[in-house]
N, C-alpha and C. Protein backbone atom coordinates (compact mmCIF):
# COMPACT_ATOMS: atom_id res chain seq x y z
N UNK A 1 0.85 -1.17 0.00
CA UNK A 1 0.00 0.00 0.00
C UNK A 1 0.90 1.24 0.00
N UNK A 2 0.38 2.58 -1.03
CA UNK A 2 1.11 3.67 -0.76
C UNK A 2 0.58 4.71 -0.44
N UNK A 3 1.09 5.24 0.13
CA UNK A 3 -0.24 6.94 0.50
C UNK A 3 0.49 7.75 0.22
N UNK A 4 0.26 8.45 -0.73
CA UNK A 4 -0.05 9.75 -1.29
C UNK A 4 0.11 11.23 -1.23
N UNK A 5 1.12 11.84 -0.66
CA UNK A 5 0.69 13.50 -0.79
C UNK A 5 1.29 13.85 -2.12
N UNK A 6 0.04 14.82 -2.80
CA UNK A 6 0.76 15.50 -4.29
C UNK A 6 1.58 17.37 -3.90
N UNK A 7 2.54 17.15 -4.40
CA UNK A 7 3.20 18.43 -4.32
C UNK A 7 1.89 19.65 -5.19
N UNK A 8 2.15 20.56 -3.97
CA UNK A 8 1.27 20.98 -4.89
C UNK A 8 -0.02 21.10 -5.07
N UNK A 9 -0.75 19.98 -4.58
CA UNK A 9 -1.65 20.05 -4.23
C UNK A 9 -2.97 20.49 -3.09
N UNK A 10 -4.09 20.36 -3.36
CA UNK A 10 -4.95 21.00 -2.08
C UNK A 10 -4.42 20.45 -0.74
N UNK A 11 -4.74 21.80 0.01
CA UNK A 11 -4.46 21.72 1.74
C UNK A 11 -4.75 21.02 2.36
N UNK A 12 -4.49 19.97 2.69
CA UNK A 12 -5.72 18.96 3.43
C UNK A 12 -6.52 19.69 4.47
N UNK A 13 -7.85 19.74 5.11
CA UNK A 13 -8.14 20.05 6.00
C UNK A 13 -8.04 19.20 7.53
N UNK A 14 -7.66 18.07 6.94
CA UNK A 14 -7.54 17.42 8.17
C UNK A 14 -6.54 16.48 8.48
N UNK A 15 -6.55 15.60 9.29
CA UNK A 15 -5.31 14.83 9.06
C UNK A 15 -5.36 13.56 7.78
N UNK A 16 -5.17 13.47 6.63
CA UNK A 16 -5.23 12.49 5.78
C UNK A 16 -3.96 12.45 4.85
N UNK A 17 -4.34 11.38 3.93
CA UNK A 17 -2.91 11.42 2.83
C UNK A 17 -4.34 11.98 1.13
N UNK A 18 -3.54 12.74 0.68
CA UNK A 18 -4.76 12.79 -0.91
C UNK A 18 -5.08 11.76 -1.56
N UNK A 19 -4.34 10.44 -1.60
CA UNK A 19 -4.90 9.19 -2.17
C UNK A 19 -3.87 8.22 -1.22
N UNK A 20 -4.73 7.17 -1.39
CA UNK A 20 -4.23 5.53 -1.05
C UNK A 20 -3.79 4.60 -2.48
N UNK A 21 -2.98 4.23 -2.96
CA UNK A 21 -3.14 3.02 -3.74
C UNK A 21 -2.71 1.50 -2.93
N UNK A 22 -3.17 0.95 -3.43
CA UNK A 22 -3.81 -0.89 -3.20
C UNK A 22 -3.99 -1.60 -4.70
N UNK A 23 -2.73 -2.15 -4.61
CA UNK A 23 -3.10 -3.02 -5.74
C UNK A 23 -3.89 -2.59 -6.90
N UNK A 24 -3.68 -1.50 -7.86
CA UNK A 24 -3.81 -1.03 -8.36
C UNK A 24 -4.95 -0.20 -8.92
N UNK A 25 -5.48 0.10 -6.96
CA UNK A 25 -6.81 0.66 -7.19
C UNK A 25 -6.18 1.85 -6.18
N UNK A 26 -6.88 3.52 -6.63
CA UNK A 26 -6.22 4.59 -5.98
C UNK A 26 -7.73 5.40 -5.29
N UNK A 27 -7.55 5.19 -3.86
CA UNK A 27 -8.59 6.21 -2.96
C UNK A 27 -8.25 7.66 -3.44
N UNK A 28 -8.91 8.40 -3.78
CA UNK A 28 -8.60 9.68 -3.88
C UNK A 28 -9.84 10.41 -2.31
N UNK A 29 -9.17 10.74 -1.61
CA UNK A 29 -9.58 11.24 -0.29
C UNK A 29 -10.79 12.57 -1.11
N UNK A 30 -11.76 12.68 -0.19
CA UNK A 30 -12.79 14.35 -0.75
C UNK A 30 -12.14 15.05 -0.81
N UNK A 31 -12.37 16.03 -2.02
CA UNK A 31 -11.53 17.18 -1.74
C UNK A 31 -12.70 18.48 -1.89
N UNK A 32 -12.24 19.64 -1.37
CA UNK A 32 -13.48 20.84 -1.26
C UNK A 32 -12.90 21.66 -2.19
N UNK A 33 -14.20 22.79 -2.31
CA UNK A 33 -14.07 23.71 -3.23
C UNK A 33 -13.07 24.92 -3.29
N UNK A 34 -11.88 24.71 -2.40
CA UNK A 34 -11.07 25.72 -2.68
C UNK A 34 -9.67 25.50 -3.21
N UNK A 35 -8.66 26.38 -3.52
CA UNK A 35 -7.73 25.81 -4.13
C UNK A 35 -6.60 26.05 -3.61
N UNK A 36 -5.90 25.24 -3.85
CA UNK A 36 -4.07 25.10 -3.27
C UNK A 36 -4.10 26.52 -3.44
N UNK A 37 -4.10 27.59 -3.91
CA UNK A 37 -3.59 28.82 -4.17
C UNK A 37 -4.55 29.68 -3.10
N UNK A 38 -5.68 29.70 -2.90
CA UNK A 38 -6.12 30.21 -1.44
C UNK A 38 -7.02 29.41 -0.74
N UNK A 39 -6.52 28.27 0.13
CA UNK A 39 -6.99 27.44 0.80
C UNK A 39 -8.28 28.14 2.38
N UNK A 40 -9.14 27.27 1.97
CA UNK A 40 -10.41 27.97 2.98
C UNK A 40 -11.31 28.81 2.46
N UNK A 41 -10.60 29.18 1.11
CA UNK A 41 -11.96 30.53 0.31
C UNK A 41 -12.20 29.52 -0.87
N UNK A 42 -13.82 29.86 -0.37
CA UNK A 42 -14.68 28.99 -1.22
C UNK A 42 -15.31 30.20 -2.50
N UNK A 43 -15.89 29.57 -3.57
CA UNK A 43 -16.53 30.71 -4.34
C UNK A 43 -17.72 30.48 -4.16
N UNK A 44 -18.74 31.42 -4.77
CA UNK A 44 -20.36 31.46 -4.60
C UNK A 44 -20.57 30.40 -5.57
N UNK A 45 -22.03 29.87 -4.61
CA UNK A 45 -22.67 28.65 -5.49
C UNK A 45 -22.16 27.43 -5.95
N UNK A 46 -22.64 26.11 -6.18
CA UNK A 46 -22.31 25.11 -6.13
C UNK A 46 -21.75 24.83 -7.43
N UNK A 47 -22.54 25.47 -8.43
CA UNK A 47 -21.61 25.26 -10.18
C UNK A 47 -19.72 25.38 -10.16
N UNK A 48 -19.44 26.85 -9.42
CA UNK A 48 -18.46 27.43 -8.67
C UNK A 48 -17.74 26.59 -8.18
N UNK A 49 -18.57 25.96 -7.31
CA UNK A 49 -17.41 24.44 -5.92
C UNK A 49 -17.50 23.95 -6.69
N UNK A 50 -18.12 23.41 -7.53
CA UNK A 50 -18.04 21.51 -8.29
C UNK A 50 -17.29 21.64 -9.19
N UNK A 51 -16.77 22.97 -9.97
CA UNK A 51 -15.74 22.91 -10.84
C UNK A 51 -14.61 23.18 -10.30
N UNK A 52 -14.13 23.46 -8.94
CA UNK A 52 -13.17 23.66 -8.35
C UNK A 52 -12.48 22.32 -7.51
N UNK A 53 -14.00 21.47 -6.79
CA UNK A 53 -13.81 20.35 -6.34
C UNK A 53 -13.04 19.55 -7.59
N UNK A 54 -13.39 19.30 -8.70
CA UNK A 54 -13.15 18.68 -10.13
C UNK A 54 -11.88 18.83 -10.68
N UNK A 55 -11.32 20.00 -10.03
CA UNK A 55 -9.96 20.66 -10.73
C UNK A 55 -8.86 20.16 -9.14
N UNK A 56 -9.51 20.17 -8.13
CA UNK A 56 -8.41 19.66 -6.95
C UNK A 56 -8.38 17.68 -7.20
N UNK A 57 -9.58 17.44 -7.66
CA UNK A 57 -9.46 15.76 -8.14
C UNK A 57 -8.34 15.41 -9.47
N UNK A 58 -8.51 16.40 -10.09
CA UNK A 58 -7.80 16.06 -11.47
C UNK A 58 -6.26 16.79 -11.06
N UNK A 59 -5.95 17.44 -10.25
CA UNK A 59 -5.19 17.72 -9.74
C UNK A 59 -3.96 16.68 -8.90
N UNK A 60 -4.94 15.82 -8.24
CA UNK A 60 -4.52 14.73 -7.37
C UNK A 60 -4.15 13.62 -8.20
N UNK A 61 -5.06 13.39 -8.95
CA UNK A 61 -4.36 12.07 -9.89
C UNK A 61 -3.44 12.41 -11.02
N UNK A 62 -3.69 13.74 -11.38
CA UNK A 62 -2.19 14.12 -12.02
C UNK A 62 -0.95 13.95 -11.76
N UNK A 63 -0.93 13.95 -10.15
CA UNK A 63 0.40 14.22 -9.55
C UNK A 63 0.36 12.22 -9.40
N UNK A 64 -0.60 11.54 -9.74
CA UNK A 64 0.04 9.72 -10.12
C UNK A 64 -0.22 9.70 -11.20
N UNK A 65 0.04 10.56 -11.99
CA UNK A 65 -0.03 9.94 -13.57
C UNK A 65 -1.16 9.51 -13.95
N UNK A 66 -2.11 9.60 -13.52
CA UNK A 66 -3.45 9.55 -13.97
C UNK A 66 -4.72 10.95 -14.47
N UNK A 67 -5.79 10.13 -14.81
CA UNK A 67 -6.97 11.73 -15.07
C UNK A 67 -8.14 10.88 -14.88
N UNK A 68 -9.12 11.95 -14.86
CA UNK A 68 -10.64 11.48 -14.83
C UNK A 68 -10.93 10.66 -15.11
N UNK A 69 -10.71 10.49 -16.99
CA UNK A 69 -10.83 8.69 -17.75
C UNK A 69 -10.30 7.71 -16.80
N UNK A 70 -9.94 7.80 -16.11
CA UNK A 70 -9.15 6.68 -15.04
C UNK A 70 -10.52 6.17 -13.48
N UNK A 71 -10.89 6.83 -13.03
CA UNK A 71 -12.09 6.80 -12.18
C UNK A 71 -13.20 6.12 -12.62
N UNK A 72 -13.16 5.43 -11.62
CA UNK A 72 -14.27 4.02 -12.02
C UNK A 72 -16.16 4.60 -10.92
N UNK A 73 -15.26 4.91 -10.14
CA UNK A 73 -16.30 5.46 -8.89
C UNK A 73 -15.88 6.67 -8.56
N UNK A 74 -17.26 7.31 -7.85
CA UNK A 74 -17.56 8.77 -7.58
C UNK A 74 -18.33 8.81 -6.22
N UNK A 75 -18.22 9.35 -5.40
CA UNK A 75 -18.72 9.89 -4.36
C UNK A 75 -19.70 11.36 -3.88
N UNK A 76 -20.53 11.59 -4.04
CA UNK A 76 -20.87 13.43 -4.11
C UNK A 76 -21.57 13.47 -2.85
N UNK A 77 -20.96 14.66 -2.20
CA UNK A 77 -22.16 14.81 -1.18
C UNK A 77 -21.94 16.24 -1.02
N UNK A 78 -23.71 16.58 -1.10
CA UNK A 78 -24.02 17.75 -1.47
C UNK A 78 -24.91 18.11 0.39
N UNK A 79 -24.85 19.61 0.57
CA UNK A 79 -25.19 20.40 1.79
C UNK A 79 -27.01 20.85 1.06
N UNK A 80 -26.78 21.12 0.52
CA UNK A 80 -28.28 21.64 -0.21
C UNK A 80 -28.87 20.34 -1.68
N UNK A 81 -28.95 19.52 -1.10
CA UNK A 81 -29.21 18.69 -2.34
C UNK A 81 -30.46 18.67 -3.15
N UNK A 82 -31.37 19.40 -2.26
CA UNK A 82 -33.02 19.37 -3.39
C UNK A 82 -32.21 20.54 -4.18
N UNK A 83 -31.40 21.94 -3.60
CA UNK A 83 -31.41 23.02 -4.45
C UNK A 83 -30.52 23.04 -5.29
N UNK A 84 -29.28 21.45 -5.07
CA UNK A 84 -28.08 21.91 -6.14
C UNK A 84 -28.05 20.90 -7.01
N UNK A 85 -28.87 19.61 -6.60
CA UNK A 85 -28.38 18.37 -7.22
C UNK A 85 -28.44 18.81 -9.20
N UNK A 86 -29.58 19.43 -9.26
CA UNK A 86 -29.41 19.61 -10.78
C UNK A 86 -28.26 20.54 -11.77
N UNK A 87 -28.19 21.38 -10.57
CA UNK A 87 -26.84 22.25 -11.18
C UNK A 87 -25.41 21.80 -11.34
N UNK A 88 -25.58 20.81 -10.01
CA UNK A 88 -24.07 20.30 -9.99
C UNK A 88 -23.77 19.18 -11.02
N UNK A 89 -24.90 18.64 -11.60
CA UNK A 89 -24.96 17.61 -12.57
C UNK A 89 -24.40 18.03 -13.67
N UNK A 90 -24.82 19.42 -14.67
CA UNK A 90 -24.99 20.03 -15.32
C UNK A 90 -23.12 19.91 -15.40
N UNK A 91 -22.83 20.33 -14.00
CA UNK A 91 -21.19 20.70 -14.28
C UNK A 91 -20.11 19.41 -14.32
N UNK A 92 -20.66 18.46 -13.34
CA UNK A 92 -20.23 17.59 -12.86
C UNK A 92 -19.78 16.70 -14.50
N UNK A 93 -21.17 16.42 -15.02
CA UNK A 93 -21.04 15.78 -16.61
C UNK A 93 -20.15 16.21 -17.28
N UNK A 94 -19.50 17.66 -17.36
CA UNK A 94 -18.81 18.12 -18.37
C UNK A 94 -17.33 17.66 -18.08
N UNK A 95 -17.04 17.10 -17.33
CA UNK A 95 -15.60 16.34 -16.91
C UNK A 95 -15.08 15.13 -17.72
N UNK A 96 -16.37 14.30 -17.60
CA UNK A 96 -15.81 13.14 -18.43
C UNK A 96 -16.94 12.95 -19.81
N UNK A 97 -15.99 12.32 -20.37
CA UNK A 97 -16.25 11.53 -22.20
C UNK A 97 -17.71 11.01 -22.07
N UNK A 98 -18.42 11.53 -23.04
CA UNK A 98 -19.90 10.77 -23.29
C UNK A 98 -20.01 9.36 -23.47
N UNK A 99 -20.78 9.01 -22.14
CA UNK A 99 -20.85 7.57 -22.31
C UNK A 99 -19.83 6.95 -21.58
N UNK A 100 -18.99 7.96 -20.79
CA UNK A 100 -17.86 7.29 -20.00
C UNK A 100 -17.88 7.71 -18.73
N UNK A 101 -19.41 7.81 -17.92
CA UNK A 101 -19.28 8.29 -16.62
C UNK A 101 -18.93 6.88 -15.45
N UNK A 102 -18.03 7.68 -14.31
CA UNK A 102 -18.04 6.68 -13.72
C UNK A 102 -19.24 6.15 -12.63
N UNK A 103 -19.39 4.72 -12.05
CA UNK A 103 -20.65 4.51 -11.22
C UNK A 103 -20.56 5.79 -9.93
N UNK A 104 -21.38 6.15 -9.68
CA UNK A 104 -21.57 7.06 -8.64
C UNK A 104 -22.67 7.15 -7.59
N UNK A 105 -22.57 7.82 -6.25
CA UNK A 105 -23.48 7.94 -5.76
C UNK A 105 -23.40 9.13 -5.31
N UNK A 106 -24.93 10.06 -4.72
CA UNK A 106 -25.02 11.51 -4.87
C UNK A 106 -25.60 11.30 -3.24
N UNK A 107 -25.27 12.12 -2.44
CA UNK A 107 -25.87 11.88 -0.92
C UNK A 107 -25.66 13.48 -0.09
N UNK A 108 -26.95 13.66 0.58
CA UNK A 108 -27.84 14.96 0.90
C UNK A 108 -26.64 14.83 2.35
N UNK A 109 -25.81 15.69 2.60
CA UNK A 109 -25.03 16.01 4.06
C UNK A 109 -25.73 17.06 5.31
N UNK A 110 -25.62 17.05 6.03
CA UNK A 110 -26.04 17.68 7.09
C UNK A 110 -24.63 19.13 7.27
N UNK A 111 -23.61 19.04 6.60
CA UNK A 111 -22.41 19.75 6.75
C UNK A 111 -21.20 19.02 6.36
N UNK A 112 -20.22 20.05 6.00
CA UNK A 112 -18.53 19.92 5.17
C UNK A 112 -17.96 20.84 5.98
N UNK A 113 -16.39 20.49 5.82
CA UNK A 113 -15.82 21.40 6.24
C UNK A 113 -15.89 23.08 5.53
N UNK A 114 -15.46 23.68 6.03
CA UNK A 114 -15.06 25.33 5.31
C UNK A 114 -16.75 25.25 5.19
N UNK A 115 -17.94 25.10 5.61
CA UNK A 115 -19.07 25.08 5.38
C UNK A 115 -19.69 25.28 3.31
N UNK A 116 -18.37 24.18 3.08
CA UNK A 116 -18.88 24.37 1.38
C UNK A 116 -19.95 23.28 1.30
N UNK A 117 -20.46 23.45 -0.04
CA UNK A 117 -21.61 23.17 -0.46
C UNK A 117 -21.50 21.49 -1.23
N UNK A 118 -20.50 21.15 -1.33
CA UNK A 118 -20.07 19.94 -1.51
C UNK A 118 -18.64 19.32 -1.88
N UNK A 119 -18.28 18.09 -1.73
CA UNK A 119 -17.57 17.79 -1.82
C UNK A 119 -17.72 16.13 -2.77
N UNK A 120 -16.39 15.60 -3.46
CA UNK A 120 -16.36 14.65 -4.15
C UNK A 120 -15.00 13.52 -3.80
N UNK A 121 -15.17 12.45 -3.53
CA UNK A 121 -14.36 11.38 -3.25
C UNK A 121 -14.35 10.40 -4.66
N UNK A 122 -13.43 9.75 -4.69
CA UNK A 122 -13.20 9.38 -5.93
C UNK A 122 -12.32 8.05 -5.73
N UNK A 123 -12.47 6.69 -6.33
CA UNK A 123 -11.47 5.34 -6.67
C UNK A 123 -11.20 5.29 -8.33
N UNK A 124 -10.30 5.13 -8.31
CA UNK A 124 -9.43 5.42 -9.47
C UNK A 124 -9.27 3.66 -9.99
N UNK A 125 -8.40 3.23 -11.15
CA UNK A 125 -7.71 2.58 -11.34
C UNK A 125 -6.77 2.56 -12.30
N UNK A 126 -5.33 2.09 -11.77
CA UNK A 126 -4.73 1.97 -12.97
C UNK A 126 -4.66 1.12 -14.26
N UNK A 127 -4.18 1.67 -14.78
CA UNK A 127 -4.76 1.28 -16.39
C UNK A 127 -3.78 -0.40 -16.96
């Protein structure tokens, strides 16, 4: 097993590593809507976080030689889910290849850290 910090990458908020690999499957830990460049500032609205969450994921598997096409599974958990689930879809889709989404599940939170509006966990595999 190896764990993970990417140079470079988002702040962790807590104590973790940004991914696990196992036998050639890679945990990519949640990551939130702000960025290595000002960690804790979130932007308005969830379109906003989910393309930021999306860019700290593709971020993380960059730094193993991997990308999105690589993610088999998805994780979402949204703070406002009757009010964002459709918006974040909208953004969320535009990441990966038509017809190449990975299995996912979408789940309503009670709270995130930095009080953002969602966050995304991700298993990878290598190719």
């Amino acid at each position: 097993m190896r764990f993970h910090m990417i140079p470079g990458g988002p702040k962790p908020v807590a104590p973790f590593s940004h991914a696990v690999e196992s036998d050639g499957f890679i945990f990519v830990t949640g990551q939130m809507p702000d960025t290595p460049a000002a960690p804790g500032i979130l932007p308005e609205g969830v379109a906003a976080q989910t393309r930021n969450v999306m860019a700290n994921l593709s971020t993380v598997l960059a730094g193993l030689g991997l990308a999105l096409e690589h993610v088999v599974m998805a994780r979402v958990y949204l703070t406002r889910f009757k009010d964002d689930y459709v918006e974040m879809n909208e953004v969320y889709r535009t990441f990966f290849a038509e017809g190449r989404l990975p299995a996912r599940t979408c789940v309503g939170v009670t709270g995130l850290a930095y009080d953002a509006l969602i966050e995304i966990d991700l298993i990878a595999r290598r190719p």
